[in-house]
PDB file of N, CA and C in Angstrom:
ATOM      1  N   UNK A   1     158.081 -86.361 223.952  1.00  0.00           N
ATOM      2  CA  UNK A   1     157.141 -87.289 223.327  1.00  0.00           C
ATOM      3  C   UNK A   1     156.365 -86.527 222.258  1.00  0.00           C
ATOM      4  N   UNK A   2     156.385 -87.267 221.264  1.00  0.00           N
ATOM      5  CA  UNK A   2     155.448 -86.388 220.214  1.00  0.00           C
ATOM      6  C   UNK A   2     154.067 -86.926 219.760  1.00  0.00           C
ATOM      7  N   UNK A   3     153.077 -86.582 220.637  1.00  0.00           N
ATOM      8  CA  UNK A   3     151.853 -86.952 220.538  1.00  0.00           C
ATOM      9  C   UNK A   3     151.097 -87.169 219.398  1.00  0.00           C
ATOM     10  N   UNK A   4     151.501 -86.289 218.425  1.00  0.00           N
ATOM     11  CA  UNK A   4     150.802 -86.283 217.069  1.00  0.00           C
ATOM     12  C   UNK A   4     151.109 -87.582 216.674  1.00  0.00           C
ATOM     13  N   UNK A   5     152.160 -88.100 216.747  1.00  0.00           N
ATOM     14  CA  UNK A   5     152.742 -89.554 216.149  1.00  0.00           C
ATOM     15  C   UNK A   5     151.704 -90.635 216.855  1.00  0.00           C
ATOM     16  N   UNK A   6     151.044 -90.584 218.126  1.00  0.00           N
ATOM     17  CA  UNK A   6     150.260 -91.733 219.081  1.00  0.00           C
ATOM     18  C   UNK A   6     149.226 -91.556 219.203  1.00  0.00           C
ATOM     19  N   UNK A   7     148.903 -90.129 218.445  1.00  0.00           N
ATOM     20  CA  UNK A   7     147.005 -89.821 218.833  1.00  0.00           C
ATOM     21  C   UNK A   7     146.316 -91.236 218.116  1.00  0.00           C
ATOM     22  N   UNK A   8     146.292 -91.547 216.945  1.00  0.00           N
ATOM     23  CA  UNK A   8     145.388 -92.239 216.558  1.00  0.00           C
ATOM     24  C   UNK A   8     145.633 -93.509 217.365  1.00  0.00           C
ATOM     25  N   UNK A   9     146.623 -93.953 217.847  1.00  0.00           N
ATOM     26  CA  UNK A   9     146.889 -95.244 218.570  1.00  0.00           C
ATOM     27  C   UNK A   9     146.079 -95.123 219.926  1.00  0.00           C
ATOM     28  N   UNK A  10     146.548 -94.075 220.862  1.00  0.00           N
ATOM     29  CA  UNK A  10     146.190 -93.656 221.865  1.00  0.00           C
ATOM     30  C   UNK A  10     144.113 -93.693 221.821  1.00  0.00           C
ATOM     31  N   UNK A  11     143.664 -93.070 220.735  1.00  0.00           N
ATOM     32  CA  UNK A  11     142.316 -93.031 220.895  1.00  0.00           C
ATOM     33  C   UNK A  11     141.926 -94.281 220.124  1.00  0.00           C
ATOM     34  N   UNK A  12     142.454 -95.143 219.595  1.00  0.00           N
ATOM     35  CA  UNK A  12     142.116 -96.808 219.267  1.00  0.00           C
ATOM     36  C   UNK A  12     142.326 -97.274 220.402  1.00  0.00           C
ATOM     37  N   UNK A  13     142.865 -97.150 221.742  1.00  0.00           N
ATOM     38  CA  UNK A  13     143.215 -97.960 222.826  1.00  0.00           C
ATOM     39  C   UNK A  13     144.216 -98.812 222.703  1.00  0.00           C
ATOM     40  N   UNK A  14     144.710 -98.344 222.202  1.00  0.00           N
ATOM     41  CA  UNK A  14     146.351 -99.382 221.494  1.00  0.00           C
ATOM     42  C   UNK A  14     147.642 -99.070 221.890  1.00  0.00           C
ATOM     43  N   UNK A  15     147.602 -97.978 223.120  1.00  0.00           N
ATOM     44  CA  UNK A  15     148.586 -97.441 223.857  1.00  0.00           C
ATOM     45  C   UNK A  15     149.066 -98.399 224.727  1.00  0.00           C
ATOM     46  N   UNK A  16     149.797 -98.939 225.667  1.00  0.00           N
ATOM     47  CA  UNK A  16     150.131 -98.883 227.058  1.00  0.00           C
ATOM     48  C   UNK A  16     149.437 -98.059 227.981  1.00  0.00           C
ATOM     49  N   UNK A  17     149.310 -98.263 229.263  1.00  0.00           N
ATOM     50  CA  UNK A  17     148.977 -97.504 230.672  1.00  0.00           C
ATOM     51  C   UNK A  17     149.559 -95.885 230.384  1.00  0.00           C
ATOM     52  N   UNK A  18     150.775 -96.340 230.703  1.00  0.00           N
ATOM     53  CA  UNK A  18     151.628 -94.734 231.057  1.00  0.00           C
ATOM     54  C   UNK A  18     151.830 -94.362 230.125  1.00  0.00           C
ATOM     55  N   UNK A  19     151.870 -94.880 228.567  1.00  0.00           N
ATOM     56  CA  UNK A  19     151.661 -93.771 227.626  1.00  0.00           C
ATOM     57  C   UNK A  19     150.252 -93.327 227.433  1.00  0.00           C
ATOM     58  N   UNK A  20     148.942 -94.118 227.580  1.00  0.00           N
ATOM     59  CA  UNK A  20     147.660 -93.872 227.536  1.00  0.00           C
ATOM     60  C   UNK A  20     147.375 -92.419 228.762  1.00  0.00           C
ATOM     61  N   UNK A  21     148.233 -92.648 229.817  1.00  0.00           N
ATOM     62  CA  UNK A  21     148.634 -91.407 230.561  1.00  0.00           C
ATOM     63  C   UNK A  21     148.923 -90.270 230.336  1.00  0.00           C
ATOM     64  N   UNK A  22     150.217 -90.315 229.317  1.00  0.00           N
ATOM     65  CA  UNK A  22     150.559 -89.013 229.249  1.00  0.00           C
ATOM     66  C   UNK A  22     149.912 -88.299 227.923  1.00  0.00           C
ATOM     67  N   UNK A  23     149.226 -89.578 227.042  1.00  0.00           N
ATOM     68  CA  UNK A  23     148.778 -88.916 226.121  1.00  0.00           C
ATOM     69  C   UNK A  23     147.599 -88.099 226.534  1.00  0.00           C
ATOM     70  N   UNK A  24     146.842 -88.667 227.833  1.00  0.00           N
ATOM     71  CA  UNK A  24     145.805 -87.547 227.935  1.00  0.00           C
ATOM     72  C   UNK A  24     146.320 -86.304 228.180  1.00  0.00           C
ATOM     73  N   UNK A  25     147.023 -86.806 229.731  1.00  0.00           N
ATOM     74  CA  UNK A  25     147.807 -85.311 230.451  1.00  0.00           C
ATOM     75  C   UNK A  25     147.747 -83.962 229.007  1.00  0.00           C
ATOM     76  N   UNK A  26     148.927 -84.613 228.013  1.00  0.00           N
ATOM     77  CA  UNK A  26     149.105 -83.686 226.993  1.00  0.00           C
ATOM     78  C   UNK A  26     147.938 -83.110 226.341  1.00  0.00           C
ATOM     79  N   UNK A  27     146.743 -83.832 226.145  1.00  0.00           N
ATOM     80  CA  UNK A  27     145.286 -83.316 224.913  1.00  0.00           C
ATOM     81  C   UNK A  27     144.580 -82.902 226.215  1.00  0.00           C
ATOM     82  N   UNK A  28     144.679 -82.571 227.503  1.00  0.00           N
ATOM     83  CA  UNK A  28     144.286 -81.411 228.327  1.00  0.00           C
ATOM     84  C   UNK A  28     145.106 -80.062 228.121  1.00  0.00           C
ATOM     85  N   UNK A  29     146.258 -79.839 227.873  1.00  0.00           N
ATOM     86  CA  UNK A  29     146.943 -78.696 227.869  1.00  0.00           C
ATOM     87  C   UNK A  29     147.056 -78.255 226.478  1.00  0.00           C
ATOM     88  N   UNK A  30     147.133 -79.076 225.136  1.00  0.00           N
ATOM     89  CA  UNK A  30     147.449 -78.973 223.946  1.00  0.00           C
ATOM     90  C   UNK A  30     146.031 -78.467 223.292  1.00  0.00           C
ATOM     91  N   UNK A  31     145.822 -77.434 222.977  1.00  0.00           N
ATOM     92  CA  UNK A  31     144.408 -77.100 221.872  1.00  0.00           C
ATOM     93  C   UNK A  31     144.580 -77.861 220.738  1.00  0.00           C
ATOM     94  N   UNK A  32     145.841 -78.124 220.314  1.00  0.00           N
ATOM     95  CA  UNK A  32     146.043 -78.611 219.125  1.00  0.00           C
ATOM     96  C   UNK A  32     145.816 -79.799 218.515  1.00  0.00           C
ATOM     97  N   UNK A  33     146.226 -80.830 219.351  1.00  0.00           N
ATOM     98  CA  UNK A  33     146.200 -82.029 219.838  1.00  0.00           C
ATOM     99  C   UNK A  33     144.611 -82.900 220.526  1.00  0.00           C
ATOM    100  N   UNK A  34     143.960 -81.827 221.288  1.00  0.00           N
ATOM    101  CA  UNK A  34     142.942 -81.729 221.328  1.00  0.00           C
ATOM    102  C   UNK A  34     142.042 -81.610 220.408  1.00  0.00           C
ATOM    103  N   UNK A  35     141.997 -80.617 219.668  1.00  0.00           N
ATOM    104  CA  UNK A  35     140.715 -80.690 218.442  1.00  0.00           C
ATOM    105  C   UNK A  35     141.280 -81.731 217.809  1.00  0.00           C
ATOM    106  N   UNK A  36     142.550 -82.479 217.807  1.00  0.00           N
ATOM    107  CA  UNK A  36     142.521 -83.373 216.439  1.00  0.00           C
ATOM    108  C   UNK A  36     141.794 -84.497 216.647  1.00  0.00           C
ATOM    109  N   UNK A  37     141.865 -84.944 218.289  1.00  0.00           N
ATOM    110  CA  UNK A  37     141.429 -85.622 218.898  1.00  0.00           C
ATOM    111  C   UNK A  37     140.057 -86.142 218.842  1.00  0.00           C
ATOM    112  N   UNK A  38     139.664 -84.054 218.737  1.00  0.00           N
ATOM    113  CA  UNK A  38     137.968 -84.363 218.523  1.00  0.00           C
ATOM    114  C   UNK A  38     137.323 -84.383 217.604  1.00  0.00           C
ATOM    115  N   UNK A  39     138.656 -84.238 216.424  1.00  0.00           N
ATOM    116  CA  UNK A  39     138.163 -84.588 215.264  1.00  0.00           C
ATOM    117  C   UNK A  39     138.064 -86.175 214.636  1.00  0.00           C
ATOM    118  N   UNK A  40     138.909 -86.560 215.002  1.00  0.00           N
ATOM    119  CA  UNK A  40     139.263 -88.459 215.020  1.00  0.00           C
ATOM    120  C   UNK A  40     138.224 -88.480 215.323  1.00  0.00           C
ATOM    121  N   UNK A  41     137.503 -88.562 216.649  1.00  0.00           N
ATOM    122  CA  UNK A  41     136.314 -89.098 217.706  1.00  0.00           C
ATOM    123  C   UNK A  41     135.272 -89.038 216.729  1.00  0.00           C
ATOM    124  N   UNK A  42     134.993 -87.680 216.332  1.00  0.00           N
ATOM    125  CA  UNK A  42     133.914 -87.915 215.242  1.00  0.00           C
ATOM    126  C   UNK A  42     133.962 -88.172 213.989  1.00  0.00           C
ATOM    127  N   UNK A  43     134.820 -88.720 213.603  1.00  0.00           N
ATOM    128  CA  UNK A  43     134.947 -89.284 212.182  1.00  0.00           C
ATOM    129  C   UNK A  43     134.665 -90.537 212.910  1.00  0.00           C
ATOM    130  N   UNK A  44     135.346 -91.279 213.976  1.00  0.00           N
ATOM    131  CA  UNK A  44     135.183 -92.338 214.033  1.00  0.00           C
ATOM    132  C   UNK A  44     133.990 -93.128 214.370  1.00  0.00           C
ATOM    133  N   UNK A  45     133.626 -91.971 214.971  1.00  0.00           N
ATOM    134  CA  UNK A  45     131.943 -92.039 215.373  1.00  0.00           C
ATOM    135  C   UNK A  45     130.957 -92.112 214.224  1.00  0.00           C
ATOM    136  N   UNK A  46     131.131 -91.153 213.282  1.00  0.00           N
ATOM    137  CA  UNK A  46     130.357 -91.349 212.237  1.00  0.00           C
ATOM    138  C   UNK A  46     130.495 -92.472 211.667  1.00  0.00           C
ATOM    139  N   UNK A  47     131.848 -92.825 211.275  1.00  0.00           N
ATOM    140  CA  UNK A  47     131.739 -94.740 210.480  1.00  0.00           C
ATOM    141  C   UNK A  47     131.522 -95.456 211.731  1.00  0.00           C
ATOM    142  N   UNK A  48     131.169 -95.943 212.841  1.00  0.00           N
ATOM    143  CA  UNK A  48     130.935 -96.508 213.058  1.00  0.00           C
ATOM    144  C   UNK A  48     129.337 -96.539 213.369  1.00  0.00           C
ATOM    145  N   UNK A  49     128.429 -95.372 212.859  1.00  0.00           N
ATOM    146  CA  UNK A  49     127.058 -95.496 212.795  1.00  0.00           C
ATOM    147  C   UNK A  49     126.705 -95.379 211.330  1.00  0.00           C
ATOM    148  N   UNK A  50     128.255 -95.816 210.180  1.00  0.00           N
ATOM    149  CA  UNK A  50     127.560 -95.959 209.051  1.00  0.00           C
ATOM    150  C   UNK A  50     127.344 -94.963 208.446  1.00  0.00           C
ATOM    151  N   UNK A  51     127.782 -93.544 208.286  1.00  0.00           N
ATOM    152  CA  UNK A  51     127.364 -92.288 208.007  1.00  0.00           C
ATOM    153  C   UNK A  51     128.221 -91.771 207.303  1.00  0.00           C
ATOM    154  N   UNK A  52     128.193 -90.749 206.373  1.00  0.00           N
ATOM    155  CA  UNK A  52     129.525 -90.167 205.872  1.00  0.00           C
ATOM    156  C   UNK A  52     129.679 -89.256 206.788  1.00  0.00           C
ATOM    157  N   UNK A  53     131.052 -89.351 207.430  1.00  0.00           N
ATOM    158  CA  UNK A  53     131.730 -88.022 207.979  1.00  0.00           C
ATOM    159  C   UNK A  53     131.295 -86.895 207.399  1.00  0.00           C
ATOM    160  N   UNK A  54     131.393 -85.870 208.321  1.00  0.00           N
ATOM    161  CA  UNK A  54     131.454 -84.369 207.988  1.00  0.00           C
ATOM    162  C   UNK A  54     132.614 -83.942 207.207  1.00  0.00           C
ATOM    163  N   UNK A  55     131.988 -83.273 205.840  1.00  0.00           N
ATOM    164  CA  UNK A  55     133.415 -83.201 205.006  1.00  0.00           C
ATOM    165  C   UNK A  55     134.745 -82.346 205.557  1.00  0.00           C
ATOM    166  N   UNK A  56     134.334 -81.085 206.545  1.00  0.00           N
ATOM    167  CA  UNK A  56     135.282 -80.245 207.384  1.00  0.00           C
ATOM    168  C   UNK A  56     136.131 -81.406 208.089  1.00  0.00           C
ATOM    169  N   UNK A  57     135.464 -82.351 208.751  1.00  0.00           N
ATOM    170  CA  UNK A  57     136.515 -83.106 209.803  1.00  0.00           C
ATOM    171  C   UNK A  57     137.391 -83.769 208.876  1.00  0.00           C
ATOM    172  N   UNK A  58     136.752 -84.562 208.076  1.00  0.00           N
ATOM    173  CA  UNK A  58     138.170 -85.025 206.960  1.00  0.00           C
ATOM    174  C   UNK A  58     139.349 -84.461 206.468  1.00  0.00           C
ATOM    175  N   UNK A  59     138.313 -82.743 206.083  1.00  0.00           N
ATOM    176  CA  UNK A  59     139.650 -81.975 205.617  1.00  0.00           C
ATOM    177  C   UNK A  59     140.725 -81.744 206.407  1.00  0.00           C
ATOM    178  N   UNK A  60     139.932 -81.218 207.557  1.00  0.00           N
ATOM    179  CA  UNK A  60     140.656 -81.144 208.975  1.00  0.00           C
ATOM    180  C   UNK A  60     141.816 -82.280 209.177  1.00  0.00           C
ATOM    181  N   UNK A  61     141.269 -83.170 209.146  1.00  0.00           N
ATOM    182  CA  UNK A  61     142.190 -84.493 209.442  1.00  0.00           C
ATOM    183  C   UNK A  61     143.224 -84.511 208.027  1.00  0.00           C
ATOM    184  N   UNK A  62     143.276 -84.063 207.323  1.00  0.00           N
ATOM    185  CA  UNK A  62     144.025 -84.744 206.170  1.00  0.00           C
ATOM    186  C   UNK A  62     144.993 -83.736 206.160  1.00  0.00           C
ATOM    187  N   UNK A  63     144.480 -82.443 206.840  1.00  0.00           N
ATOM    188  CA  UNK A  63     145.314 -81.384 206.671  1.00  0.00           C
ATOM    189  C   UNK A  63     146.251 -81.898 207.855  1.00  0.00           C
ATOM    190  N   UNK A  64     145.749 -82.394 208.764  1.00  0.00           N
ATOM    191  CA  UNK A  64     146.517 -82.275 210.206  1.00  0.00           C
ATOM    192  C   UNK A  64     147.826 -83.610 209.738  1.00  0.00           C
ATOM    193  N   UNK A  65     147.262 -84.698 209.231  1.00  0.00           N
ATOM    194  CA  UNK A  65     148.271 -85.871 208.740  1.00  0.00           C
ATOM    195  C   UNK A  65     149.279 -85.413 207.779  1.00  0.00           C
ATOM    196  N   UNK A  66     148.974 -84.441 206.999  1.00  0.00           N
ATOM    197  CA  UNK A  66     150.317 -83.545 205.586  1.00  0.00           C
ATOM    198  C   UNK A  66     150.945 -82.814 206.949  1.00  0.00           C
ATOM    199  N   UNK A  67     151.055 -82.418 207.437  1.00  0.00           N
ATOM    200  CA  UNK A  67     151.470 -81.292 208.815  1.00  0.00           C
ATOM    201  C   UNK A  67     152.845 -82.533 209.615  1.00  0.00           C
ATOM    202  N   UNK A  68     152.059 -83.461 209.572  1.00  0.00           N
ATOM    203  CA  UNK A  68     152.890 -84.659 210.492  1.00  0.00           C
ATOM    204  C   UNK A  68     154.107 -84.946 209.195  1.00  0.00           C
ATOM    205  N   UNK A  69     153.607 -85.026 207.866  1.00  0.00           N
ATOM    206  CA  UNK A  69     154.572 -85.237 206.801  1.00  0.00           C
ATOM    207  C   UNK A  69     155.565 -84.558 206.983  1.00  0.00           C
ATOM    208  N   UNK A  70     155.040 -82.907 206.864  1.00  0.00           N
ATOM    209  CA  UNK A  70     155.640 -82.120 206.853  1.00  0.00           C
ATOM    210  C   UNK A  70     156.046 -80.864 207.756  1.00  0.00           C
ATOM    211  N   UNK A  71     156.570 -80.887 209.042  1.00  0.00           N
ATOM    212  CA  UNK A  71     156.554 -80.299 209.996  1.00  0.00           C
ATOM    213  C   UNK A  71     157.408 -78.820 209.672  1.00  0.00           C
ATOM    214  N   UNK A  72     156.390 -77.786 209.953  1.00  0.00           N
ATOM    215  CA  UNK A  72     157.283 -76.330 209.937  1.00  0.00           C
ATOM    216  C   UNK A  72     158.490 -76.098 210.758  1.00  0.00           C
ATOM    217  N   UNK A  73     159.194 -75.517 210.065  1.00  0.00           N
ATOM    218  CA  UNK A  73     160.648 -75.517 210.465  1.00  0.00           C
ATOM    219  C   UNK A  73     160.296 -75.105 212.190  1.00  0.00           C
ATOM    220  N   UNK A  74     161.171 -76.093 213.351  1.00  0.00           N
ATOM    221  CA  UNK A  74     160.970 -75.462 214.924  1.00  0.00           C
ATOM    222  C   UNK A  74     159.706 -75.839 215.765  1.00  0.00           C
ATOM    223  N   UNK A  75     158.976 -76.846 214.848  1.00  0.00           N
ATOM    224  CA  UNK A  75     157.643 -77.730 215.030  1.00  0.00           C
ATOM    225  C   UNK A  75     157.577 -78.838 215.305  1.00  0.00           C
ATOM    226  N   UNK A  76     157.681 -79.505 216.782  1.00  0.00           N
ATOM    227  CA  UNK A  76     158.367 -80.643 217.517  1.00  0.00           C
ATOM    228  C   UNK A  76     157.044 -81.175 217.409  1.00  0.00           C
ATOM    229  N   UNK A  77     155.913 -81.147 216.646  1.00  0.00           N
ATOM    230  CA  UNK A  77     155.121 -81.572 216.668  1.00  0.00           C
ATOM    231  C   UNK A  77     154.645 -82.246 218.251  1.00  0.00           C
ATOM    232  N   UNK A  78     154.772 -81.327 219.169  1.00  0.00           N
ATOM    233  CA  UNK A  78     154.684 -81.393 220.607  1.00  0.00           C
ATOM    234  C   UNK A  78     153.232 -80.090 220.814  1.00  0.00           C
ATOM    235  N   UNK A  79     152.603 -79.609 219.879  1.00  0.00           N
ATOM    236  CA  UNK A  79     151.734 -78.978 220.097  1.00  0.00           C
ATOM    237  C   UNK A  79     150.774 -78.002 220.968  1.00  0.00           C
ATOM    238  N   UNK A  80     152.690 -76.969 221.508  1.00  0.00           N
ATOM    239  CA  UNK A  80     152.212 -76.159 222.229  1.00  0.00           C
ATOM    240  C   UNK A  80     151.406 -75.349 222.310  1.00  0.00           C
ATOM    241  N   UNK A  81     150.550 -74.016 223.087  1.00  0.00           N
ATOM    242  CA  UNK A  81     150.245 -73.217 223.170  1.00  0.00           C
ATOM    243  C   UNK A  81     149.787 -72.451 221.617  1.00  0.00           C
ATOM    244  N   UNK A  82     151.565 -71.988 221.152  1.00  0.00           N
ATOM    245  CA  UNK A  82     151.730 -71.155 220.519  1.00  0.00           C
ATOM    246  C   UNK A  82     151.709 -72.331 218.832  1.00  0.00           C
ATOM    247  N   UNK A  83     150.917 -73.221 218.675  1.00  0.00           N
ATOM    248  CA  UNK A  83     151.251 -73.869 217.836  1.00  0.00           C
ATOM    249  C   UNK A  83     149.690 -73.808 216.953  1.00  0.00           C
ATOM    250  N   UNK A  84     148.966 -73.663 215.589  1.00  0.00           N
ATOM    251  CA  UNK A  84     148.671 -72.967 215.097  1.00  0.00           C
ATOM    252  C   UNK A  84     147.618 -74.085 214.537  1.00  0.00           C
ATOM    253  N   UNK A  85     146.021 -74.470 214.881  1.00  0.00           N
ATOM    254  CA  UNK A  85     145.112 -75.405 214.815  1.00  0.00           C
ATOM    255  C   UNK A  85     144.984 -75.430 213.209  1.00  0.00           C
ATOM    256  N   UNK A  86     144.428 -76.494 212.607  1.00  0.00           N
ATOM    257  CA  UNK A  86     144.472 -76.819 211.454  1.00  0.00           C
ATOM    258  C   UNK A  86     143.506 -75.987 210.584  1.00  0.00           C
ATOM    259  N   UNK A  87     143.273 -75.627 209.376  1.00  0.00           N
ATOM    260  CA  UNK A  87     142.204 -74.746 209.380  1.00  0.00           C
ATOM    261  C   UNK A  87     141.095 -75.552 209.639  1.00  0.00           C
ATOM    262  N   UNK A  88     140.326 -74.516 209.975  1.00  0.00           N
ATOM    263  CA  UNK A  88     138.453 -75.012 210.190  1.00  0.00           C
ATOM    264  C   UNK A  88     138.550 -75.770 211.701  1.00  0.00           C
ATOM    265  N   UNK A  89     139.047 -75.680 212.435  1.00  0.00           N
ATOM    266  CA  UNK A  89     139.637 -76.418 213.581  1.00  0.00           C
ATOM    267  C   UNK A  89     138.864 -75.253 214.712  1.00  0.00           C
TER     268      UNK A  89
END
């Protein structure tokens, strides 16, 4: 399963049960997947109190969405361990 593809669905609540499942399971073990997570949260948090986002989380995020474009060669976008946080992350 490649989480990067369902995070934003998954944290809109727009998943299913058992994928809403495994997407957590995975953003407990994944650092990667995780900060993107917690980067969404607070972007989304900020527009929804009306605020401009923090310009780092955007970058963050825009960097992390070109990454999904463009996956490094051997990058199952499964966001192991050994898999390399976005800058400023």
């Amino acid at each position: 399963m490649q989480v990067a593809r369902l995070l934003q669905s998954y944290l809109d609540g727009e998943t299913d049960e058992i994928t809403a499942r495994r997407v957590a399971a995975h953003l407990k073990d994944c650092r990667r997947c995780g900060l993107e997570a917690s980067v969404y949260r607070e972007i989304h948090n900020a527009l929804a109190r009306r605020v401009e986002p923090d310009a780092g989380a955007v970058q963050r995020l825009r960097a992390f969405g070109e990454s999904l474009m463009n996956p490094a060669a051997g990058d199952d976008g499964g966001g192991g361990e050994s898999a390399t946080p976005p800058a400023g992350a």
